[in-house]
PDB file of N, CA and C in Angstrom:
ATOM      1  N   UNK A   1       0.831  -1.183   0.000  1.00  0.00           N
ATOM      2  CA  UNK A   1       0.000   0.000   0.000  1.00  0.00           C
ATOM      3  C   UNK A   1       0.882   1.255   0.000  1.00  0.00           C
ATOM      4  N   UNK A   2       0.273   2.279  -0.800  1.00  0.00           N
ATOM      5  CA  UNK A   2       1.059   3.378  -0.755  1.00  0.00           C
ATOM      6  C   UNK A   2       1.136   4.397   0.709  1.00  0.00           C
ATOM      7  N   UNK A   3       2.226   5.295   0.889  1.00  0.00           N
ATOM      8  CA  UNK A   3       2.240   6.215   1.962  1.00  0.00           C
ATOM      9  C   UNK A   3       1.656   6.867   2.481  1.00  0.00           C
ATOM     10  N   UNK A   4       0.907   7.181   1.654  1.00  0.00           N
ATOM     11  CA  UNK A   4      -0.295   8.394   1.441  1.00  0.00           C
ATOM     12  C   UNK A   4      -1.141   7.978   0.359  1.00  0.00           C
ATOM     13  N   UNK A   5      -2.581   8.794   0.548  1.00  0.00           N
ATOM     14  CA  UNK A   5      -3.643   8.031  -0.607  1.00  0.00           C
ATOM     15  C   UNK A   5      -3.442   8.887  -1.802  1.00  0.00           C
ATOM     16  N   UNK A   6      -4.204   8.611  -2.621  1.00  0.00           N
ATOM     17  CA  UNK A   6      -4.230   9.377  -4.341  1.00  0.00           C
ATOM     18  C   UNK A   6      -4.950  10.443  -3.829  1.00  0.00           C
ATOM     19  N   UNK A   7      -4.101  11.883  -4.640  1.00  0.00           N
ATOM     20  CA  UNK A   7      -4.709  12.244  -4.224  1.00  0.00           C
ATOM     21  C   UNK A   7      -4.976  13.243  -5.625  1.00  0.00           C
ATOM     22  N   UNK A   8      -6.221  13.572  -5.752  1.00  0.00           N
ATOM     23  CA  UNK A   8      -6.419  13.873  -7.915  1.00  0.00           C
ATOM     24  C   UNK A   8      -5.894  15.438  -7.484  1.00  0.00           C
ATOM     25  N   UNK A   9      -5.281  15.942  -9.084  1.00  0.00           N
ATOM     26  CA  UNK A   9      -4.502  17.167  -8.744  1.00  0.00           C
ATOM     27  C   UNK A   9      -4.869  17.126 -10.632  1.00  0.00           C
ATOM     28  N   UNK A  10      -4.945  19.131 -11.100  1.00  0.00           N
ATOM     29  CA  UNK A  10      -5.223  19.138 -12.815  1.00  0.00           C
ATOM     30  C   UNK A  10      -3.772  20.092 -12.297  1.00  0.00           C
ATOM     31  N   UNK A  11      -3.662  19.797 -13.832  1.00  0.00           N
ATOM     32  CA  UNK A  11      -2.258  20.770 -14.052  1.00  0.00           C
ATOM     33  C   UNK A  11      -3.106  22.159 -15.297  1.00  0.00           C
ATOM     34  N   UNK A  12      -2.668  23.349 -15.001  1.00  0.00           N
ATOM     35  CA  UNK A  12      -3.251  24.449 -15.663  1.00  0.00           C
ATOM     36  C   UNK A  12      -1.475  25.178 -16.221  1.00  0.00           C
ATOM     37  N   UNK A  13      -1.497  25.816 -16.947  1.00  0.00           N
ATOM     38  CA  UNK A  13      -0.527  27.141 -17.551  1.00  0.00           C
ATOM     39  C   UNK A  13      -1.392  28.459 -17.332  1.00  0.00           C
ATOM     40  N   UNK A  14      -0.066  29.367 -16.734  1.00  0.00           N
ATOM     41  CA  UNK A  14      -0.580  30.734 -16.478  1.00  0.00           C
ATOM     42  C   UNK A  14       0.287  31.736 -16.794  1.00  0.00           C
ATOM     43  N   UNK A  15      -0.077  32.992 -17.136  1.00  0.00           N
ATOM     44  CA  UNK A  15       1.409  33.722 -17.306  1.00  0.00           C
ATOM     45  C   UNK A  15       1.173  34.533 -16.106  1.00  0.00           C
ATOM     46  N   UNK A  16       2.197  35.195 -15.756  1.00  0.00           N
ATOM     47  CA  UNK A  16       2.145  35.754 -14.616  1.00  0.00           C
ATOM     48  C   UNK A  16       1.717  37.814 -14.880  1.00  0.00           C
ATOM     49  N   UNK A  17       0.834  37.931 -13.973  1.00  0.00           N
ATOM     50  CA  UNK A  17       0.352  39.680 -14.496  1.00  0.00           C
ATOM     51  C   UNK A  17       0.928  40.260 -13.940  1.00  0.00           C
ATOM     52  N   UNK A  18       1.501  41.536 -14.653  1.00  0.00           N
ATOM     53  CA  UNK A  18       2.148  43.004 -13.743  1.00  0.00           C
ATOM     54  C   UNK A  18       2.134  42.953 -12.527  1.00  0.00           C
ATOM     55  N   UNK A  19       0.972  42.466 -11.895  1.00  0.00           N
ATOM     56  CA  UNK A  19       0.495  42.632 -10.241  1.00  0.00           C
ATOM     57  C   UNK A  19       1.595  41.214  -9.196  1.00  0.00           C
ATOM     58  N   UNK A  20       2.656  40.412 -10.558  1.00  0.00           N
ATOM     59  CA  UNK A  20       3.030  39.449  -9.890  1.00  0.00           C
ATOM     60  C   UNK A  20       2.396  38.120  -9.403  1.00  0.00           C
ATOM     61  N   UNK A  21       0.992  37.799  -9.883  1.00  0.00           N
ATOM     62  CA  UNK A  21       0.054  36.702  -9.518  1.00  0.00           C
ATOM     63  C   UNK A  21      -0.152  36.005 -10.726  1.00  0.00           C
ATOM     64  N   UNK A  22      -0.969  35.043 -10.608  1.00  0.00           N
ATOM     65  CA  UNK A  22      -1.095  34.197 -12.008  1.00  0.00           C
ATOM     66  C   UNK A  22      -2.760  34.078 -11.417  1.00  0.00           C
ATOM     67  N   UNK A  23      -3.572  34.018 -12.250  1.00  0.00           N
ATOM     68  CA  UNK A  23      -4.973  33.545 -12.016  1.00  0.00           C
ATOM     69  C   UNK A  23      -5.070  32.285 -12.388  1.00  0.00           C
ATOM     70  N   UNK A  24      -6.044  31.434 -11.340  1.00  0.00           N
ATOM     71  CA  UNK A  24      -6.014  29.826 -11.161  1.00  0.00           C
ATOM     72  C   UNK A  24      -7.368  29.794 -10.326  1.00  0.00           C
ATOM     73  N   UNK A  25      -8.109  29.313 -11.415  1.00  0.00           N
ATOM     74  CA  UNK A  25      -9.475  28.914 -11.093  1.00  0.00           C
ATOM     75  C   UNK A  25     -10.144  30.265 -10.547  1.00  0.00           C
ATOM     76  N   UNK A  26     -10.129  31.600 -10.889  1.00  0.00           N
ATOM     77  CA  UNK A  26     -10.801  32.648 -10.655  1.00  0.00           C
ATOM     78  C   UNK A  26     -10.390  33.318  -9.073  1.00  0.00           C
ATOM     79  N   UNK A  27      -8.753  32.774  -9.082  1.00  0.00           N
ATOM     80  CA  UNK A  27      -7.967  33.321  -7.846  1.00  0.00           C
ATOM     81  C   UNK A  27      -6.691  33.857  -8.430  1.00  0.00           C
ATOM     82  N   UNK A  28      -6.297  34.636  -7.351  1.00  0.00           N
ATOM     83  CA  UNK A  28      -4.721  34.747  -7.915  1.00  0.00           C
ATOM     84  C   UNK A  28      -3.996  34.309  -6.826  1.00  0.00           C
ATOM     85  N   UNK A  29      -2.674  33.673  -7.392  1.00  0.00           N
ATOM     86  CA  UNK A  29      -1.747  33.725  -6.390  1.00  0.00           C
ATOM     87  C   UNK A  29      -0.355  34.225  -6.896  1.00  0.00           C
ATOM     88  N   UNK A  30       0.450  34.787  -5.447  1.00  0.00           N
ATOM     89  CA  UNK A  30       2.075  35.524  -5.987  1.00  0.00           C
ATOM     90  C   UNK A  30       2.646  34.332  -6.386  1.00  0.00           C
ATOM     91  N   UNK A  31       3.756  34.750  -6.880  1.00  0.00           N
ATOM     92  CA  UNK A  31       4.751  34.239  -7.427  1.00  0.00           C
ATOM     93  C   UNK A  31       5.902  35.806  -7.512  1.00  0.00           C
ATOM     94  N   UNK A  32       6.953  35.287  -7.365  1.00  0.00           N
ATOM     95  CA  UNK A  32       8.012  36.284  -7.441  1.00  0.00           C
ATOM     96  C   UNK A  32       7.899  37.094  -8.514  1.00  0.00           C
ATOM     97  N   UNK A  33       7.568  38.788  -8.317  1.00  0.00           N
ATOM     98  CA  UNK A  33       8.142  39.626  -9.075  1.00  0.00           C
ATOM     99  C   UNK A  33       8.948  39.475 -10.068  1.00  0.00           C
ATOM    100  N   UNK A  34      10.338  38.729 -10.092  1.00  0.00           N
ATOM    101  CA  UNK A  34      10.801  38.459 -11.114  1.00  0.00           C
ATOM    102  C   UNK A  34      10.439  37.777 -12.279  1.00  0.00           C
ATOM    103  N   UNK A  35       9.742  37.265 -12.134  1.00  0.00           N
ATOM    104  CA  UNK A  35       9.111  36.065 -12.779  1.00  0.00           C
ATOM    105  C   UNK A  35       7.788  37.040 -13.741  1.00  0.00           C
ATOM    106  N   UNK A  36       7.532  37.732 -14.424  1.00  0.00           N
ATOM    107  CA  UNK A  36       6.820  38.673 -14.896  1.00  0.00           C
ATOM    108  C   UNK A  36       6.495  38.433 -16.045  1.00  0.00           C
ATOM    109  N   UNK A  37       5.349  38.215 -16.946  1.00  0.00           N
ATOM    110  CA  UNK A  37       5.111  38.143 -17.925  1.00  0.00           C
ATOM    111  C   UNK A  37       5.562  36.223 -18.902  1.00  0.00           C
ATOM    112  N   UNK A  38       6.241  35.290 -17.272  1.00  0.00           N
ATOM    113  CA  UNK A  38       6.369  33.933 -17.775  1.00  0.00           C
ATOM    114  C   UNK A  38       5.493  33.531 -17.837  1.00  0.00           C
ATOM    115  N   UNK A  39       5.477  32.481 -18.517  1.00  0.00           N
ATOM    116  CA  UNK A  39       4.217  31.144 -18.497  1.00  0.00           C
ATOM    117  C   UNK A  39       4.656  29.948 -17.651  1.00  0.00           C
ATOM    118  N   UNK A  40       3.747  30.015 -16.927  1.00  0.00           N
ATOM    119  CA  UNK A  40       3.943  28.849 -15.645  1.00  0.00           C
ATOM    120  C   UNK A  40       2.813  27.496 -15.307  1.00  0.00           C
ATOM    121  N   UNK A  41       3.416  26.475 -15.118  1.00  0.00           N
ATOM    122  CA  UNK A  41       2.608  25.338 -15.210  1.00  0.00           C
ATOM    123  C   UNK A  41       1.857  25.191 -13.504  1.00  0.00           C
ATOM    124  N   UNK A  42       1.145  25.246 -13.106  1.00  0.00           N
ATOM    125  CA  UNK A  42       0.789  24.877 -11.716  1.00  0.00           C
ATOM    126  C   UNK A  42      -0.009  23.473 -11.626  1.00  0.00           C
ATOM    127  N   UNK A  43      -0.195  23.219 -10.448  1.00  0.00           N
ATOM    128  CA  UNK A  43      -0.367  21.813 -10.111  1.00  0.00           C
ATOM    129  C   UNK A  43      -1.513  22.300  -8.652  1.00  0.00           C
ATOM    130  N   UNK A  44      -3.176  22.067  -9.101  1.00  0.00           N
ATOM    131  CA  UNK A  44      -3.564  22.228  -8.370  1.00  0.00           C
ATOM    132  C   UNK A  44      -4.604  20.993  -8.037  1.00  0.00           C
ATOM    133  N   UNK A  45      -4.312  21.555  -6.122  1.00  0.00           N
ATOM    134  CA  UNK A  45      -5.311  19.855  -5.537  1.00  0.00           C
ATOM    135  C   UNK A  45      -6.355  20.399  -4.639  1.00  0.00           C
ATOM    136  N   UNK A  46      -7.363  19.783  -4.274  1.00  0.00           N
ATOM    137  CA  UNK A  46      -8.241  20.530  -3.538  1.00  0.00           C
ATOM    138  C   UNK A  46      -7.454  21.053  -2.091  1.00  0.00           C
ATOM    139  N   UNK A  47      -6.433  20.921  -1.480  1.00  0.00           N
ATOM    140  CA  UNK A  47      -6.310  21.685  -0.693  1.00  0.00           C
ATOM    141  C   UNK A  47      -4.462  22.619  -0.696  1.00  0.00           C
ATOM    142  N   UNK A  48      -4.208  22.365  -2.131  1.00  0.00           N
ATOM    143  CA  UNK A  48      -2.841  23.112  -2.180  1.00  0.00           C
ATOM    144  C   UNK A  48      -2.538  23.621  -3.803  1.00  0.00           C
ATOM    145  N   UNK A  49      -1.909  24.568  -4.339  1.00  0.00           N
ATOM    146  CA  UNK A  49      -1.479  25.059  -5.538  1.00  0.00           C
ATOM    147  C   UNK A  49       0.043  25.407  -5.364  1.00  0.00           C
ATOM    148  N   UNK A  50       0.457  24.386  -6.398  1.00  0.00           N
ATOM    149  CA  UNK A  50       1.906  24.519  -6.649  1.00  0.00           C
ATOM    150  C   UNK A  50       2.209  25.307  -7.494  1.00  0.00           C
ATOM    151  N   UNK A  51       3.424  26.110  -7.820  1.00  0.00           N
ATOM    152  CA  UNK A  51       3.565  27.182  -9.374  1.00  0.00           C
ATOM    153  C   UNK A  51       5.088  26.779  -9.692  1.00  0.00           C
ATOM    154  N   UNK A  52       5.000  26.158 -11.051  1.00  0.00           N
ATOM    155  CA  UNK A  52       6.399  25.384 -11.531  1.00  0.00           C
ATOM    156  C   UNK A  52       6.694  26.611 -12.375  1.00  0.00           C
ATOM    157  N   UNK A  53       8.433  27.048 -12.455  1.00  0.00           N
ATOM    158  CA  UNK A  53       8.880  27.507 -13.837  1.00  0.00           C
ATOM    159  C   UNK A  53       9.933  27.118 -14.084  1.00  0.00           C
ATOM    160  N   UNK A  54       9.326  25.921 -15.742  1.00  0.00           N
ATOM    161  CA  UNK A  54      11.162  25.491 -15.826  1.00  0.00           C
ATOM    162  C   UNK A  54      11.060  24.112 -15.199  1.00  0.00           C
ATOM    163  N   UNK A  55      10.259  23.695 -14.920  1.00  0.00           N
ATOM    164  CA  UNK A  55      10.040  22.235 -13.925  1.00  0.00           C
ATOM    165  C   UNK A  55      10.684  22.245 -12.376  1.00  0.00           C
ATOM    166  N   UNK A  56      10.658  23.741 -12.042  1.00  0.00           N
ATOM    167  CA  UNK A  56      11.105  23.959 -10.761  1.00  0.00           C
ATOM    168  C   UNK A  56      10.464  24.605 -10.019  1.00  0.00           C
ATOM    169  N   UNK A  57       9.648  24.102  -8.870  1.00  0.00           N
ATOM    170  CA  UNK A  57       8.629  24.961  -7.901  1.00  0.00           C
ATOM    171  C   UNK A  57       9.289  25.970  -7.590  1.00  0.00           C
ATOM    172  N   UNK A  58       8.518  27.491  -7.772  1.00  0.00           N
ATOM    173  CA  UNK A  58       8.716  28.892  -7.514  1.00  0.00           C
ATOM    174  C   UNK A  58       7.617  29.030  -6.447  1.00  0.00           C
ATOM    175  N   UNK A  59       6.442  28.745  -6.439  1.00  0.00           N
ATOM    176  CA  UNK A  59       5.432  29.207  -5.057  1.00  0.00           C
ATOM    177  C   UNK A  59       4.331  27.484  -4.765  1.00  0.00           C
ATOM    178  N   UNK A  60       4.487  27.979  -3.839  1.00  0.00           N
ATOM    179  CA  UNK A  60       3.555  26.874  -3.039  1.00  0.00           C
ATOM    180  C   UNK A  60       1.981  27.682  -1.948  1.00  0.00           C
ATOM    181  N   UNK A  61       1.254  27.487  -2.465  1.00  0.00           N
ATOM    182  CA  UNK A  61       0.426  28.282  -1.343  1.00  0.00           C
ATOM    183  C   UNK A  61      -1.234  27.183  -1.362  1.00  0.00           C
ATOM    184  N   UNK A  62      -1.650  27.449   0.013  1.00  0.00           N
ATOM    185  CA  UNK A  62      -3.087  26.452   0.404  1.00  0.00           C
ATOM    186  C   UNK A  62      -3.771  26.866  -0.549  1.00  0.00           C
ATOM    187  N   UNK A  63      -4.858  26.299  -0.782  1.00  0.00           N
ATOM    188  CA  UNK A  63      -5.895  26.592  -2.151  1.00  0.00           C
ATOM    189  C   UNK A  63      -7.066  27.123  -1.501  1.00  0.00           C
ATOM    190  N   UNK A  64      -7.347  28.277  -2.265  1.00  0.00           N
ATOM    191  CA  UNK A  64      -8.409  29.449  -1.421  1.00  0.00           C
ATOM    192  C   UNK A  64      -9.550  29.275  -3.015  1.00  0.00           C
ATOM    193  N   UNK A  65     -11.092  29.093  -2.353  1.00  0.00           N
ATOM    194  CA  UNK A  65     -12.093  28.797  -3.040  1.00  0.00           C
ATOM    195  C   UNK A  65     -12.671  30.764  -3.316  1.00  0.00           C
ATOM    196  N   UNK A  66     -12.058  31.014  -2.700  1.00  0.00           N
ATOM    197  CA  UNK A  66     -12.721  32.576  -2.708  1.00  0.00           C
ATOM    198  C   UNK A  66     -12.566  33.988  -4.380  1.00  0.00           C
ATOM    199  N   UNK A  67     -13.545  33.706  -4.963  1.00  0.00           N
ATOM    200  CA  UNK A  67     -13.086  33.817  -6.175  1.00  0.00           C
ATOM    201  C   UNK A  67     -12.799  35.683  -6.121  1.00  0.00           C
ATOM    202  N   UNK A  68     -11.787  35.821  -7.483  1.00  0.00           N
ATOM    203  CA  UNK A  68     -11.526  36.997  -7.428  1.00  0.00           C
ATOM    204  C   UNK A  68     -10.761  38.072  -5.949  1.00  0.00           C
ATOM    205  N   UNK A  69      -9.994  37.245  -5.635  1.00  0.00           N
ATOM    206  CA  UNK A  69      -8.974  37.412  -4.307  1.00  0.00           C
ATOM    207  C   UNK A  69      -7.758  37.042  -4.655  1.00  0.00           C
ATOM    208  N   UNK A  70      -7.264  37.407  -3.892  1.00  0.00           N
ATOM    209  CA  UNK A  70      -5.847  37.051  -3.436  1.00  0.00           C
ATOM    210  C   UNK A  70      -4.644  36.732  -2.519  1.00  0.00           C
ATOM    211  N   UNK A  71      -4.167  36.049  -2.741  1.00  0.00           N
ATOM    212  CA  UNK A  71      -3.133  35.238  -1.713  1.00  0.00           C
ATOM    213  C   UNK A  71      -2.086  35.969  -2.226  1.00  0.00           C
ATOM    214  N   UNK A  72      -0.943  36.280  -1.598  1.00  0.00           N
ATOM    215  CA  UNK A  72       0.064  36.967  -1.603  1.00  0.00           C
ATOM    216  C   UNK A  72       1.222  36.318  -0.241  1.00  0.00           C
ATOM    217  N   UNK A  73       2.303  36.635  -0.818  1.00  0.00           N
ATOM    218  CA  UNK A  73       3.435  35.995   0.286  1.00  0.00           C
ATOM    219  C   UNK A  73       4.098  37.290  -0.047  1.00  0.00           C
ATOM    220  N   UNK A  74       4.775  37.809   1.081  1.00  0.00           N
ATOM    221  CA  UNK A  74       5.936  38.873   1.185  1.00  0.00           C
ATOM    222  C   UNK A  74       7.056  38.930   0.506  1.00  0.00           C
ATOM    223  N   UNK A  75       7.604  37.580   0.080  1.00  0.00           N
ATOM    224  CA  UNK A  75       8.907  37.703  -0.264  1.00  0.00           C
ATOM    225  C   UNK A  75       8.315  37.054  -1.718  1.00  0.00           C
ATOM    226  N   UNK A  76       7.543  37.265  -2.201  1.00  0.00           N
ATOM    227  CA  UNK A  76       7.387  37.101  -3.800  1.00  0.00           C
ATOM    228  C   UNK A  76       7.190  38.818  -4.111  1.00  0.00           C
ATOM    229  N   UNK A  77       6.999  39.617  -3.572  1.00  0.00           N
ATOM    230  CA  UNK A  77       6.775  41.265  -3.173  1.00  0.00           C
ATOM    231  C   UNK A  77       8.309  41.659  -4.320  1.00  0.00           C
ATOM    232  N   UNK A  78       8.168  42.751  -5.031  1.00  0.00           N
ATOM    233  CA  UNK A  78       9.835  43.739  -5.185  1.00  0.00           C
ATOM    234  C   UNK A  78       9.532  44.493  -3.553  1.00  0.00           C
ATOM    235  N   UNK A  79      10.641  45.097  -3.226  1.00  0.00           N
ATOM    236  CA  UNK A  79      11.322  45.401  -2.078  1.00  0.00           C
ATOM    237  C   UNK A  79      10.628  47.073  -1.772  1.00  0.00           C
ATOM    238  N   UNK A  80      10.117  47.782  -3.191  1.00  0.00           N
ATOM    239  CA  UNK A  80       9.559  48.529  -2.744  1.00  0.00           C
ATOM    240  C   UNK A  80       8.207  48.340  -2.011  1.00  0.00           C
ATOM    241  N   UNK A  81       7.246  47.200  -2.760  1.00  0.00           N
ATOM    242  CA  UNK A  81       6.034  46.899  -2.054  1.00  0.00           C
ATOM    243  C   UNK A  81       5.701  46.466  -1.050  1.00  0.00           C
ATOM    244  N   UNK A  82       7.065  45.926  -0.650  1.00  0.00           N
ATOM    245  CA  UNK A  82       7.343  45.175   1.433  1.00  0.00           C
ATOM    246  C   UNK A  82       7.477  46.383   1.840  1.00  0.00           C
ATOM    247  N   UNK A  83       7.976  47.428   1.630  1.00  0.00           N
ATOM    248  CA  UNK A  83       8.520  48.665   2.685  1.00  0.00           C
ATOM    249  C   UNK A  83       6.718  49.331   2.545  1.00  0.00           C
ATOM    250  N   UNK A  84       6.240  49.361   1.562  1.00  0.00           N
ATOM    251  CA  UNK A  84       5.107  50.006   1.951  1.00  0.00           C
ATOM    252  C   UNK A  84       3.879  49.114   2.374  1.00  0.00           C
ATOM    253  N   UNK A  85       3.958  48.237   2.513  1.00  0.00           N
ATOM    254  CA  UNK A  85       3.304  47.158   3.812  1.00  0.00           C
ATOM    255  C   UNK A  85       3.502  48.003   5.290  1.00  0.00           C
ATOM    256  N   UNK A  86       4.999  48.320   5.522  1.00  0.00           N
ATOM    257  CA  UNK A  86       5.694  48.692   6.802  1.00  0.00           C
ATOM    258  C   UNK A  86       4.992  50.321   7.174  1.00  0.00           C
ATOM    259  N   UNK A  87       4.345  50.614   6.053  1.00  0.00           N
ATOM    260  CA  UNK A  87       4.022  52.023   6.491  1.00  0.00           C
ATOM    261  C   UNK A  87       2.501  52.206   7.061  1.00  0.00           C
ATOM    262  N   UNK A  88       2.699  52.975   8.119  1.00  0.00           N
ATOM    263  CA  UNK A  88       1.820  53.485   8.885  1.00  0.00           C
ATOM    264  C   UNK A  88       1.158  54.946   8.994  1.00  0.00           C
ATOM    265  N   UNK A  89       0.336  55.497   9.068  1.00  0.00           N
ATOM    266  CA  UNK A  89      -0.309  56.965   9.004  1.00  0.00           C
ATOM    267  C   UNK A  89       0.174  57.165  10.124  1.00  0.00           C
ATOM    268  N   UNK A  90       0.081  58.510   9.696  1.00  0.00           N
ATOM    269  CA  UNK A  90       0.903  59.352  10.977  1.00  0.00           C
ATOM    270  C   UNK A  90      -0.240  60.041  11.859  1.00  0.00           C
ATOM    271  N   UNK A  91      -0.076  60.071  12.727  1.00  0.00           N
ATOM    272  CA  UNK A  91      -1.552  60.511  13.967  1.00  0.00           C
ATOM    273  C   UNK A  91      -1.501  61.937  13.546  1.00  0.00           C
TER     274      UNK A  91
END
């Protein structure tokens, strides 16, 4: 018997938008800034989305049913868009 059960997963292609995300099933998720305007293969299962470029995982993130949203990780961010995360209004 195997380790773990089967578990069904579709594979989709996405290119990645200005905003740094790829849309997957009427979601987006990051993927590194650098990565801009590639075409990327993902690997999605009901509870995870992988993002291959090159046959090499670039993002991994849980699978969100919430359409037209977004998942985002910090360090898929350019360095200006983390510093303005950090900013706060001034009283």
């Amino acid at each position: 018997m195997p380790a773990r059960p089967y578990e069904y997963a579709e594979w989709k292609t996405a290119r990645v938008n200005l905003n740094y995300h790829v849309e997957l099933d009427h979601h987006n998720y990051s993927v590194s800034f650098r990565l801009l305007h590639e075409k990327l293969d993902a690997r999605l299962t009901a509870t995870m989305v992988e993002v291959f470029f090159k046959h090499e995982r670039v993002a991994c993130h849980a699978r969100s049913w919430a359409a037209h949203k977004y998942t985002t990780l910090k360090e898929h961010m350019p360095p200006e868009h983390q510093k303005h995360l950090e900013w706060t209004p001034r009283a």
